[in-house]
PDB file of N, CA and C in Angstrom:
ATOM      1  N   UNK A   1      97.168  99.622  -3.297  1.00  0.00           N
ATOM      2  CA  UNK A   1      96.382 100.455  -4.180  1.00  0.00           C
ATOM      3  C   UNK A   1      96.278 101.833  -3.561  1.00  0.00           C
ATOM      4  N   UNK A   2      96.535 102.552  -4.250  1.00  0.00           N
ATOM      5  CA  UNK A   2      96.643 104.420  -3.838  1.00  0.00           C
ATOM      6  C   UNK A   2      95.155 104.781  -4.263  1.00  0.00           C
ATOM      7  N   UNK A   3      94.168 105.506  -3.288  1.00  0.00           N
ATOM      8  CA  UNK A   3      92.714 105.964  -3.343  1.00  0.00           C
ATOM      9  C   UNK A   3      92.872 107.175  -2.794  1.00  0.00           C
ATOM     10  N   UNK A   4      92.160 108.418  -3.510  1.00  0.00           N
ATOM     11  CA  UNK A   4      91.802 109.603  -3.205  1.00  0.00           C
ATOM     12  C   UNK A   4      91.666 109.953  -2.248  1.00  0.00           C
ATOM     13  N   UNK A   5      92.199 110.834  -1.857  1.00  0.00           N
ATOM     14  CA  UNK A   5      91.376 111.795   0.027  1.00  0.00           C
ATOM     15  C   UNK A   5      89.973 112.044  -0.589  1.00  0.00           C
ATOM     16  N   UNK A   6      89.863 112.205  -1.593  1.00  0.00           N
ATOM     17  CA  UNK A   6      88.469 112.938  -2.061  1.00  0.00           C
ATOM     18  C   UNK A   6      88.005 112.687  -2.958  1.00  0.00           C
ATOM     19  N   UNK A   7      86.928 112.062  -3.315  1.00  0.00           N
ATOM     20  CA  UNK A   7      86.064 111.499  -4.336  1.00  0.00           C
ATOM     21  C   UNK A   7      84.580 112.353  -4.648  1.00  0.00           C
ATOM     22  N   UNK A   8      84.088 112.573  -5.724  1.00  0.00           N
ATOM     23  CA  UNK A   8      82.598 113.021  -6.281  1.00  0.00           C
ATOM     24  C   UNK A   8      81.952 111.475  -6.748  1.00  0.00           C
ATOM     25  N   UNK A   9      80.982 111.052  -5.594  1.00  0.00           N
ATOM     26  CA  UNK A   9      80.132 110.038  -5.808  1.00  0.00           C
ATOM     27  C   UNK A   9      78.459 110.282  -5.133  1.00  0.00           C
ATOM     28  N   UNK A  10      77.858 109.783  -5.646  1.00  0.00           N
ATOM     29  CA  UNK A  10      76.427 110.219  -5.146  1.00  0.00           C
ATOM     30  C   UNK A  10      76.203 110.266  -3.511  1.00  0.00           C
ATOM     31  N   UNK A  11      75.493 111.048  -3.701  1.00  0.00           N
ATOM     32  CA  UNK A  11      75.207 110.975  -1.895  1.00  0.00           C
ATOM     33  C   UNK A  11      73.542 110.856  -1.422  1.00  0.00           C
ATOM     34  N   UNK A  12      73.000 109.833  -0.898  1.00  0.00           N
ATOM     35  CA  UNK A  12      71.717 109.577  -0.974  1.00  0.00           C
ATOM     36  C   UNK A  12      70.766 110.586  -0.215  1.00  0.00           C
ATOM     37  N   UNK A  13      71.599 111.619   0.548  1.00  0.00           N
ATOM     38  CA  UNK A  13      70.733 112.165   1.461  1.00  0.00           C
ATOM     39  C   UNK A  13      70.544 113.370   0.172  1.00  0.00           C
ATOM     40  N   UNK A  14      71.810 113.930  -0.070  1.00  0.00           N
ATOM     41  CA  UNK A  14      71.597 115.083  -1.216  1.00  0.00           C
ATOM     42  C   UNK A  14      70.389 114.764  -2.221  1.00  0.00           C
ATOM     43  N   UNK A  15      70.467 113.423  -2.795  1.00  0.00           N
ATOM     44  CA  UNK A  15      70.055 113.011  -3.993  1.00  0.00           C
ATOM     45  C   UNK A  15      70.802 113.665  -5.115  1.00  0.00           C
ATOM     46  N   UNK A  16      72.533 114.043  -5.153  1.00  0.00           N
ATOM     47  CA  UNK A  16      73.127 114.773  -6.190  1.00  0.00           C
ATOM     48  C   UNK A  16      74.662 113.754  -5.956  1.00  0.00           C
ATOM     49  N   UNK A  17      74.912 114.176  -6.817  1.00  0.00           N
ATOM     50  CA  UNK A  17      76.859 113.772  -6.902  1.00  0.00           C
ATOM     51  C   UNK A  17      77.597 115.204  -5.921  1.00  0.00           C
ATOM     52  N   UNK A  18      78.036 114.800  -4.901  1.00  0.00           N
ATOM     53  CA  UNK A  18      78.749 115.364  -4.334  1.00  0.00           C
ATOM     54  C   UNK A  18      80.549 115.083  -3.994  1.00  0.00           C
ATOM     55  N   UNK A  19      81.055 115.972  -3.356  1.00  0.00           N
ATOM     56  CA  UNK A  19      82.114 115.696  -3.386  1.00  0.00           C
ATOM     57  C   UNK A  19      82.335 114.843  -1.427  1.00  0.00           C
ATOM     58  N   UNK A  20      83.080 113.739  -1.428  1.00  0.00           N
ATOM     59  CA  UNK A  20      83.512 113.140  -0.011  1.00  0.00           C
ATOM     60  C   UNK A  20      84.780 112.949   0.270  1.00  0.00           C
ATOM     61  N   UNK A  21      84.696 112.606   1.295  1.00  0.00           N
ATOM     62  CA  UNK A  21      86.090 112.472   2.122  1.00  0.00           C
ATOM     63  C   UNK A  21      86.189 111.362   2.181  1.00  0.00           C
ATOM     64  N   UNK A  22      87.456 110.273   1.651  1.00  0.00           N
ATOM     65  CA  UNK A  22      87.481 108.463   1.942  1.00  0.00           C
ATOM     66  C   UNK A  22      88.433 108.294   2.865  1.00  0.00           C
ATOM     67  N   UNK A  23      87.826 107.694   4.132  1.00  0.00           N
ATOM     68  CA  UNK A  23      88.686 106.814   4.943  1.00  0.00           C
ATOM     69  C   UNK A  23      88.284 105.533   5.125  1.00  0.00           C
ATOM     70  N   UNK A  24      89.810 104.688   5.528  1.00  0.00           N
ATOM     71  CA  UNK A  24      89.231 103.356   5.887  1.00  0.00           C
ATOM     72  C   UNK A  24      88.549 102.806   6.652  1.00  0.00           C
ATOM     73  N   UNK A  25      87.407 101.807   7.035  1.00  0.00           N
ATOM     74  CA  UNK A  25      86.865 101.422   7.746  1.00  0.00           C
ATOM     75  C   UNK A  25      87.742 100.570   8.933  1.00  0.00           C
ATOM     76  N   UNK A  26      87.769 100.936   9.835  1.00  0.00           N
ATOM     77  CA  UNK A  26      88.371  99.933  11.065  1.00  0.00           C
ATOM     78  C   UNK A  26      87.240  99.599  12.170  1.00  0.00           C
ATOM     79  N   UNK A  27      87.222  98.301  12.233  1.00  0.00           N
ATOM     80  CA  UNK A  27      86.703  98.074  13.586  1.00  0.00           C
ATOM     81  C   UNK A  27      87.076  98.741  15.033  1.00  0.00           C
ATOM     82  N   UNK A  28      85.326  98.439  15.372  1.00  0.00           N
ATOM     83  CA  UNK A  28      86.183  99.125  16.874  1.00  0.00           C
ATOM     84  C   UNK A  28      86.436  98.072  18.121  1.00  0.00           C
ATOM     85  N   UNK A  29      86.500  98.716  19.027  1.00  0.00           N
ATOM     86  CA  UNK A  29      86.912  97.435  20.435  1.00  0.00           C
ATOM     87  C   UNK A  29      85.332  96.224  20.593  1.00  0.00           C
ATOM     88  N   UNK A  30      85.519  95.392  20.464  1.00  0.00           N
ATOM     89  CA  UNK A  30      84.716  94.596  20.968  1.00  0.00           C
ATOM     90  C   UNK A  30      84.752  94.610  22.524  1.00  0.00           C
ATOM     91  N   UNK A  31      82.793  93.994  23.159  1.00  0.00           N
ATOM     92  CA  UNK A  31      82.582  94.485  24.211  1.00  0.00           C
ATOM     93  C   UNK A  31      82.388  92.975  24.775  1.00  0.00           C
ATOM     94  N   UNK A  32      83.094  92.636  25.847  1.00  0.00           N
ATOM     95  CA  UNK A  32      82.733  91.192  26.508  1.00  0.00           C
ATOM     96  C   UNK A  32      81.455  90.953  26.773  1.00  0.00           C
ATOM     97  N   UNK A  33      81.216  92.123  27.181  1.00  0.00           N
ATOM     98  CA  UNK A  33      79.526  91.313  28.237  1.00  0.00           C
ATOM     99  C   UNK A  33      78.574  91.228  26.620  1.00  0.00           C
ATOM    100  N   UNK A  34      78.890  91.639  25.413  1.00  0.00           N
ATOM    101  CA  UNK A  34      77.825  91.189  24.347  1.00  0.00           C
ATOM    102  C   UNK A  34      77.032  89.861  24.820  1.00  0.00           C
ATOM    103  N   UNK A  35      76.158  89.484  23.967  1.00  0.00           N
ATOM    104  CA  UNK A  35      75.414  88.207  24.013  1.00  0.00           C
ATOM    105  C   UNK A  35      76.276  87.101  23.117  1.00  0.00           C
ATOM    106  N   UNK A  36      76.992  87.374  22.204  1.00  0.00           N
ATOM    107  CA  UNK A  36      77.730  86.723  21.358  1.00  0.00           C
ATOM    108  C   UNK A  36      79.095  86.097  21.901  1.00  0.00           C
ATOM    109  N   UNK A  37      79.552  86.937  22.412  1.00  0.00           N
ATOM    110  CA  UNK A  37      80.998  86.940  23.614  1.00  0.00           C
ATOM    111  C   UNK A  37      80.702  86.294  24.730  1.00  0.00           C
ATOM    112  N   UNK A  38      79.436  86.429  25.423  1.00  0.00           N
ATOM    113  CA  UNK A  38      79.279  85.653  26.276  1.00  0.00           C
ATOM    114  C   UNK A  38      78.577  84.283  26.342  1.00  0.00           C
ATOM    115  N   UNK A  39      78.339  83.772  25.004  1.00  0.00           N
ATOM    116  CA  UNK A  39      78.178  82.654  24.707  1.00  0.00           C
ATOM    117  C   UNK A  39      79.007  81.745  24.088  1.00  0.00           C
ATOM    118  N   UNK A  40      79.867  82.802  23.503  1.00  0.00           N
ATOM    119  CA  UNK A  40      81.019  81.807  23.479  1.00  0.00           C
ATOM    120  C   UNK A  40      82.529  81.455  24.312  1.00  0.00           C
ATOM    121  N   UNK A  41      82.110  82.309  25.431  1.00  0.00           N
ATOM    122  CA  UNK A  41      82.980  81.935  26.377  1.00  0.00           C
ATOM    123  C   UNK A  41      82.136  80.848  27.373  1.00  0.00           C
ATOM    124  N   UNK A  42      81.219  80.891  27.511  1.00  0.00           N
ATOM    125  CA  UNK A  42      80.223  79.891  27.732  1.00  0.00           C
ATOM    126  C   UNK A  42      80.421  77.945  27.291  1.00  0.00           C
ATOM    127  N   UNK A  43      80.911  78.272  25.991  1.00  0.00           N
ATOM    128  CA  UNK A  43      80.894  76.937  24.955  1.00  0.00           C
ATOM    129  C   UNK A  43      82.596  76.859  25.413  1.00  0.00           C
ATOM    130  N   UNK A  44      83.552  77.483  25.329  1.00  0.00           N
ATOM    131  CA  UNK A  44      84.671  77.264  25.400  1.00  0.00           C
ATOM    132  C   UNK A  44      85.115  76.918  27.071  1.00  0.00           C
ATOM    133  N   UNK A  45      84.422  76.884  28.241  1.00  0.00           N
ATOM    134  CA  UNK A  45      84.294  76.576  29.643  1.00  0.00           C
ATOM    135  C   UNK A  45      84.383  75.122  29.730  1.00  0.00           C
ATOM    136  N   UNK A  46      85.093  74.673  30.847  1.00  0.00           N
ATOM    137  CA  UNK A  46      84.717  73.045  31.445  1.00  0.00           C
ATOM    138  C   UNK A  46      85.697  72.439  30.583  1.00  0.00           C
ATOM    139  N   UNK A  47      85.191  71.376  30.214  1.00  0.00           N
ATOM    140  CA  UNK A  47      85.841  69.685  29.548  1.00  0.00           C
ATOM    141  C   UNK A  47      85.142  70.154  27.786  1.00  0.00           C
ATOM    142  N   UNK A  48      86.373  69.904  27.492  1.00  0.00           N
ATOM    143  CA  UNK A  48      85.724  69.637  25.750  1.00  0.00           C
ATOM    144  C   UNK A  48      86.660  70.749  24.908  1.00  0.00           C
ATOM    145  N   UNK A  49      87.042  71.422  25.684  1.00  0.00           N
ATOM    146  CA  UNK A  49      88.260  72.728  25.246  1.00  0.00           C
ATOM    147  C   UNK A  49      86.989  73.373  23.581  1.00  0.00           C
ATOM    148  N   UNK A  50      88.079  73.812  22.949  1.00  0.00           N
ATOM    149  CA  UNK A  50      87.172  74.843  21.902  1.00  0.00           C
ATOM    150  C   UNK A  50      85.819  74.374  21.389  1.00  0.00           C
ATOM    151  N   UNK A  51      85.309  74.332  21.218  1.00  0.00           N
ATOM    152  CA  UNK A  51      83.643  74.018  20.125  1.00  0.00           C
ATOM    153  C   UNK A  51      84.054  73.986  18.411  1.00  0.00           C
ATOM    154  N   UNK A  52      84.891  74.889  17.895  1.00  0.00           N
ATOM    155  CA  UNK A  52      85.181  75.213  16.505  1.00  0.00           C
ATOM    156  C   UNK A  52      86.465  74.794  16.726  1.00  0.00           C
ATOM    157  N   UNK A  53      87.217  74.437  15.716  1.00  0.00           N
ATOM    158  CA  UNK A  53      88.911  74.337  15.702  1.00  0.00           C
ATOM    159  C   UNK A  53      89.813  75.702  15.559  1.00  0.00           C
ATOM    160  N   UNK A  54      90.451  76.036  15.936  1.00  0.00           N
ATOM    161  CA  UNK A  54      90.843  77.524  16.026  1.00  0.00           C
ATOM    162  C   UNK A  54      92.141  77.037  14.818  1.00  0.00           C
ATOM    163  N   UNK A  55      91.577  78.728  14.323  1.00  0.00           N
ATOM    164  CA  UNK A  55      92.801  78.459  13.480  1.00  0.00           C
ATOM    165  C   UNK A  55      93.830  79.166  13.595  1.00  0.00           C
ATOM    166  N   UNK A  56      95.007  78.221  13.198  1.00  0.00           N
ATOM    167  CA  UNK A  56      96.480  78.622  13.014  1.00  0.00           C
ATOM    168  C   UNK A  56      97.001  78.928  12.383  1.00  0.00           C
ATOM    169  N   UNK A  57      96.997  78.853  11.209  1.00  0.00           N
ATOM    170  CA  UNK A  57      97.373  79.712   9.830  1.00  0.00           C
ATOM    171  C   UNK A  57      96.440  80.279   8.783  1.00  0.00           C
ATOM    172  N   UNK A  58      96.290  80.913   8.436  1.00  0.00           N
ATOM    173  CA  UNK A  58      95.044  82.173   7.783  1.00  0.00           C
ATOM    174  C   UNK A  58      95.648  81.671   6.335  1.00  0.00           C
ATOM    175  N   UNK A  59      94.789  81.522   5.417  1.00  0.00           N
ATOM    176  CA  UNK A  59      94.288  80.863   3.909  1.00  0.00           C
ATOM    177  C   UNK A  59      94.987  81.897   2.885  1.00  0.00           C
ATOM    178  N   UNK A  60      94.281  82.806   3.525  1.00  0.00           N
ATOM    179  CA  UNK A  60      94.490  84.273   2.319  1.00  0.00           C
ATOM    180  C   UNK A  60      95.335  85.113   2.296  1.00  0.00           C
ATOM    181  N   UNK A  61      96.128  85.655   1.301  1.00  0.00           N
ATOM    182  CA  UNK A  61      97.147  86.714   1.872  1.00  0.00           C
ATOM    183  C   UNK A  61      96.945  88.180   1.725  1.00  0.00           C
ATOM    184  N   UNK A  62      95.193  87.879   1.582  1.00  0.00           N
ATOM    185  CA  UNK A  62      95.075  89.333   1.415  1.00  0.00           C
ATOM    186  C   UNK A  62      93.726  90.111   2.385  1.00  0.00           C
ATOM    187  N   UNK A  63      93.514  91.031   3.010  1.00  0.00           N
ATOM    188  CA  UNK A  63      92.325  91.259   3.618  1.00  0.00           C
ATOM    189  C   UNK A  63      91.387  92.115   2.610  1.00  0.00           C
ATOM    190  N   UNK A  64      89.976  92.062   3.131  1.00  0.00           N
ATOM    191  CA  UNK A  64      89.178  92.808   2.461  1.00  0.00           C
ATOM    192  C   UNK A  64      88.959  94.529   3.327  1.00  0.00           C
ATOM    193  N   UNK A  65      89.174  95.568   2.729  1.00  0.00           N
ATOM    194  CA  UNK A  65      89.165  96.427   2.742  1.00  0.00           C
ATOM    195  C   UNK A  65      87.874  97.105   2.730  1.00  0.00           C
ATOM    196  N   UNK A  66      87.239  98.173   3.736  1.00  0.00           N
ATOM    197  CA  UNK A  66      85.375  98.893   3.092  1.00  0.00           C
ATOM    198  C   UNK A  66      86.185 100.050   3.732  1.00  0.00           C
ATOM    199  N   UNK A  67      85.978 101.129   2.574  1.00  0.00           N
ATOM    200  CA  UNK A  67      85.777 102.583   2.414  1.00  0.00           C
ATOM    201  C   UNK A  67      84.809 103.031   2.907  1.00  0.00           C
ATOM    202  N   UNK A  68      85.282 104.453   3.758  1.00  0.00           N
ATOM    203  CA  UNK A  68      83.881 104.992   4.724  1.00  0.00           C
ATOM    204  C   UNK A  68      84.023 106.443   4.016  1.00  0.00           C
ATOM    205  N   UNK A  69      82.872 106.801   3.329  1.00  0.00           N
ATOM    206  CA  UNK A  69      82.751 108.009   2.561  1.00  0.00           C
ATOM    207  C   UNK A  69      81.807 108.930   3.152  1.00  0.00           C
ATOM    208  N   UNK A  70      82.284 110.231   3.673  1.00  0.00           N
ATOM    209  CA  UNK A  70      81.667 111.463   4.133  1.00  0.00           C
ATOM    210  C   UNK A  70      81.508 112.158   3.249  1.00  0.00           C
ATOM    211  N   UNK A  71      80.695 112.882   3.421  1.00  0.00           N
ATOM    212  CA  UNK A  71      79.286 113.758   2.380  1.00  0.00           C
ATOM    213  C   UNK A  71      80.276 114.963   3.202  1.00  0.00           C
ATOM    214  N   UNK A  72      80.759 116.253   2.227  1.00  0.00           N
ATOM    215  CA  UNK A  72      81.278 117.177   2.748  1.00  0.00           C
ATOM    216  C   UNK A  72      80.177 118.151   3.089  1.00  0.00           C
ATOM    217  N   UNK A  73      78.747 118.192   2.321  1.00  0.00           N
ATOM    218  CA  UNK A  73      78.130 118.906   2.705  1.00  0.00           C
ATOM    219  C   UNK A  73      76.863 119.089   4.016  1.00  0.00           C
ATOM    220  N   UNK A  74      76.453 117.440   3.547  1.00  0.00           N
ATOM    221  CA  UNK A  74      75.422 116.944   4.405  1.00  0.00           C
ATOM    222  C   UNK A  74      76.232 116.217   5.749  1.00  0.00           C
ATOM    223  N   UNK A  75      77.414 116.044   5.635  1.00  0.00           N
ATOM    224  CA  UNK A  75      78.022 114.865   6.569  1.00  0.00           C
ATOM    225  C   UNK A  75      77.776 113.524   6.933  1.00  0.00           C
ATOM    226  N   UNK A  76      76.807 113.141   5.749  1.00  0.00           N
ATOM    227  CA  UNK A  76      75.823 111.675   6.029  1.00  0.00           C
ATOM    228  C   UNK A  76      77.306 110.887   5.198  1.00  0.00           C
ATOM    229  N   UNK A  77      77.552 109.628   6.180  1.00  0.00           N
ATOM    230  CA  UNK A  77      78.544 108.464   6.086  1.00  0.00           C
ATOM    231  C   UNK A  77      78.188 107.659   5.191  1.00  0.00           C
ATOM    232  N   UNK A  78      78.467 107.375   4.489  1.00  0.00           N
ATOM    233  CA  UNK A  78      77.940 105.601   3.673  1.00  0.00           C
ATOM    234  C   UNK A  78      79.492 105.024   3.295  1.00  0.00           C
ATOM    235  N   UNK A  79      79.209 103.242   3.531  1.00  0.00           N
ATOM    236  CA  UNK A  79      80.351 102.651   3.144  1.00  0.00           C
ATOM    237  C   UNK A  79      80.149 101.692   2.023  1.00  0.00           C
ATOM    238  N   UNK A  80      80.813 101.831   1.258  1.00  0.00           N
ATOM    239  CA  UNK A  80      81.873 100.606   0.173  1.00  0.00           C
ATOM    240  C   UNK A  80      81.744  99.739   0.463  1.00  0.00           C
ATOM    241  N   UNK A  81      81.202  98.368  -0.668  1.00  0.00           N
ATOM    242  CA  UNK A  81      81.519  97.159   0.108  1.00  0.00           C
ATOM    243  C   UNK A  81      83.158  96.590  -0.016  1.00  0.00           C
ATOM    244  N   UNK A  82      83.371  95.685   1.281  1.00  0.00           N
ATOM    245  CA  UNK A  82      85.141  95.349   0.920  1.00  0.00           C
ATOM    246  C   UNK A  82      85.034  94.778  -0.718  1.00  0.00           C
ATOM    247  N   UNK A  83      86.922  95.314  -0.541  1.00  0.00           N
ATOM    248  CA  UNK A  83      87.706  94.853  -2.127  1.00  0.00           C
ATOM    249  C   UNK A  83      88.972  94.319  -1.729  1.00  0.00           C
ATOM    250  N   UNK A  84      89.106  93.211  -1.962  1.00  0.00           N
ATOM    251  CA  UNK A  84      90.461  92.405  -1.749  1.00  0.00           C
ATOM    252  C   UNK A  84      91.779  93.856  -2.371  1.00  0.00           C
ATOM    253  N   UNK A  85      92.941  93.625  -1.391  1.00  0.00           N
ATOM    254  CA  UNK A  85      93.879  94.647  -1.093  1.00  0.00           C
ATOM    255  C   UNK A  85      94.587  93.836  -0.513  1.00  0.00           C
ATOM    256  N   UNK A  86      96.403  94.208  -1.019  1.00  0.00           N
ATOM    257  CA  UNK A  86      97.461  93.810  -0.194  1.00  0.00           C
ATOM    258  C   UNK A  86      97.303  94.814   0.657  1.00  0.00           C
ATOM    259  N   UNK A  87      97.375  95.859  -0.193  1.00  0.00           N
ATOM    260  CA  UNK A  87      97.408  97.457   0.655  1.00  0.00           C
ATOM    261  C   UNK A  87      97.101  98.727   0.350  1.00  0.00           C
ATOM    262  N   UNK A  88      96.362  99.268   1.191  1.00  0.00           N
ATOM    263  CA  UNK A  88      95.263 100.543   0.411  1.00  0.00           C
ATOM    264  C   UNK A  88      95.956 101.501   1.336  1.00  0.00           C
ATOM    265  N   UNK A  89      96.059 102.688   0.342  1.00  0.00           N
ATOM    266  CA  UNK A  89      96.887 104.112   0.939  1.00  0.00           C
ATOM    267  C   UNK A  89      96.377 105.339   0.554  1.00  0.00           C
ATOM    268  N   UNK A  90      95.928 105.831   1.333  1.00  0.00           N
ATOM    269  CA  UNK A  90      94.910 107.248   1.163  1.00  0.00           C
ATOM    270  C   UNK A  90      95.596 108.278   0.559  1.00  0.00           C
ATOM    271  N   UNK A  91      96.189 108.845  -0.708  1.00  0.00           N
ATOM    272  CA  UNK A  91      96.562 110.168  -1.218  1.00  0.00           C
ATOM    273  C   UNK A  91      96.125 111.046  -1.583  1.00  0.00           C
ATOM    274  N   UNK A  92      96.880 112.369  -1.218  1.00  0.00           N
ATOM    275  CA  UNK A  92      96.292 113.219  -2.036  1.00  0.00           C
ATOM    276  C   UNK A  92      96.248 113.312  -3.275  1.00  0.00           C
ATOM    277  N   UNK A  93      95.495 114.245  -3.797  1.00  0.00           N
ATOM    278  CA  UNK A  93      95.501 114.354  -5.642  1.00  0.00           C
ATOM    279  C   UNK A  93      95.327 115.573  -5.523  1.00  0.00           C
TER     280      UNK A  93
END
C-alpha cells in the first residue's frame, strides 16, 4: 500500500487539522537487564528447557503496520493504530 509523506489530520495539541509528516513505526533495541528479559531468561535456565513452546513457523503472512504522524507545526507525535500490510511505502504526492 503506497501512503503520503504528508497528510492534513487533526492534531490534539493544535486542537485544528493540520498538516504531518507519516513515518513508519519501528521498534527500537530491546534492553537485557529489563525486568521482563530478565525473567525470562530466568524461566528458560536449568532443566525444563523453554516455559512457552517457541515457535517455528509464523501463522500470518502479513505484519501489522502503526504510522507515526508529526505535527509540522507543533512537532507533537501521535501514532495510528496497526493495519494489516504485505507492504507499506511512503510516497510522495
Amino acid at each position: 500500500m503506497k501512503i503520503p509523506k504528508e497528510v492534513k489530520v487533526y492534531c490534539p495539541k493544535c486542537h485544528t487539522h493540520t498538516v504531518h509528516t507519516v513515518s513508519i513505526y519501528k521498534k527500537g533495541k530491546e534492553r537485557r537487564s529489563a525486568a521482563g528479559a530478565r525473567h525470562h531468561e530466568q524461566d528458560r535456565k536449568g532443566y525444563g528447557g523453554q516455559k512457552f513452546p517457541e515457535l517455528i513457523r509464523s501463522a500470518k503472512t502479513t505484519k501489522k503496520v502503526s504510522l507515526k504522524l508529526k505535527c509540522k507545526q507543533c512537532s507533537k507525535t501521535i501514532q495510528k493504530p496497526g493495519i494489516r500490510l504485505r507492504k507499506a511505502e511512503i510516497v510522495e504526492t
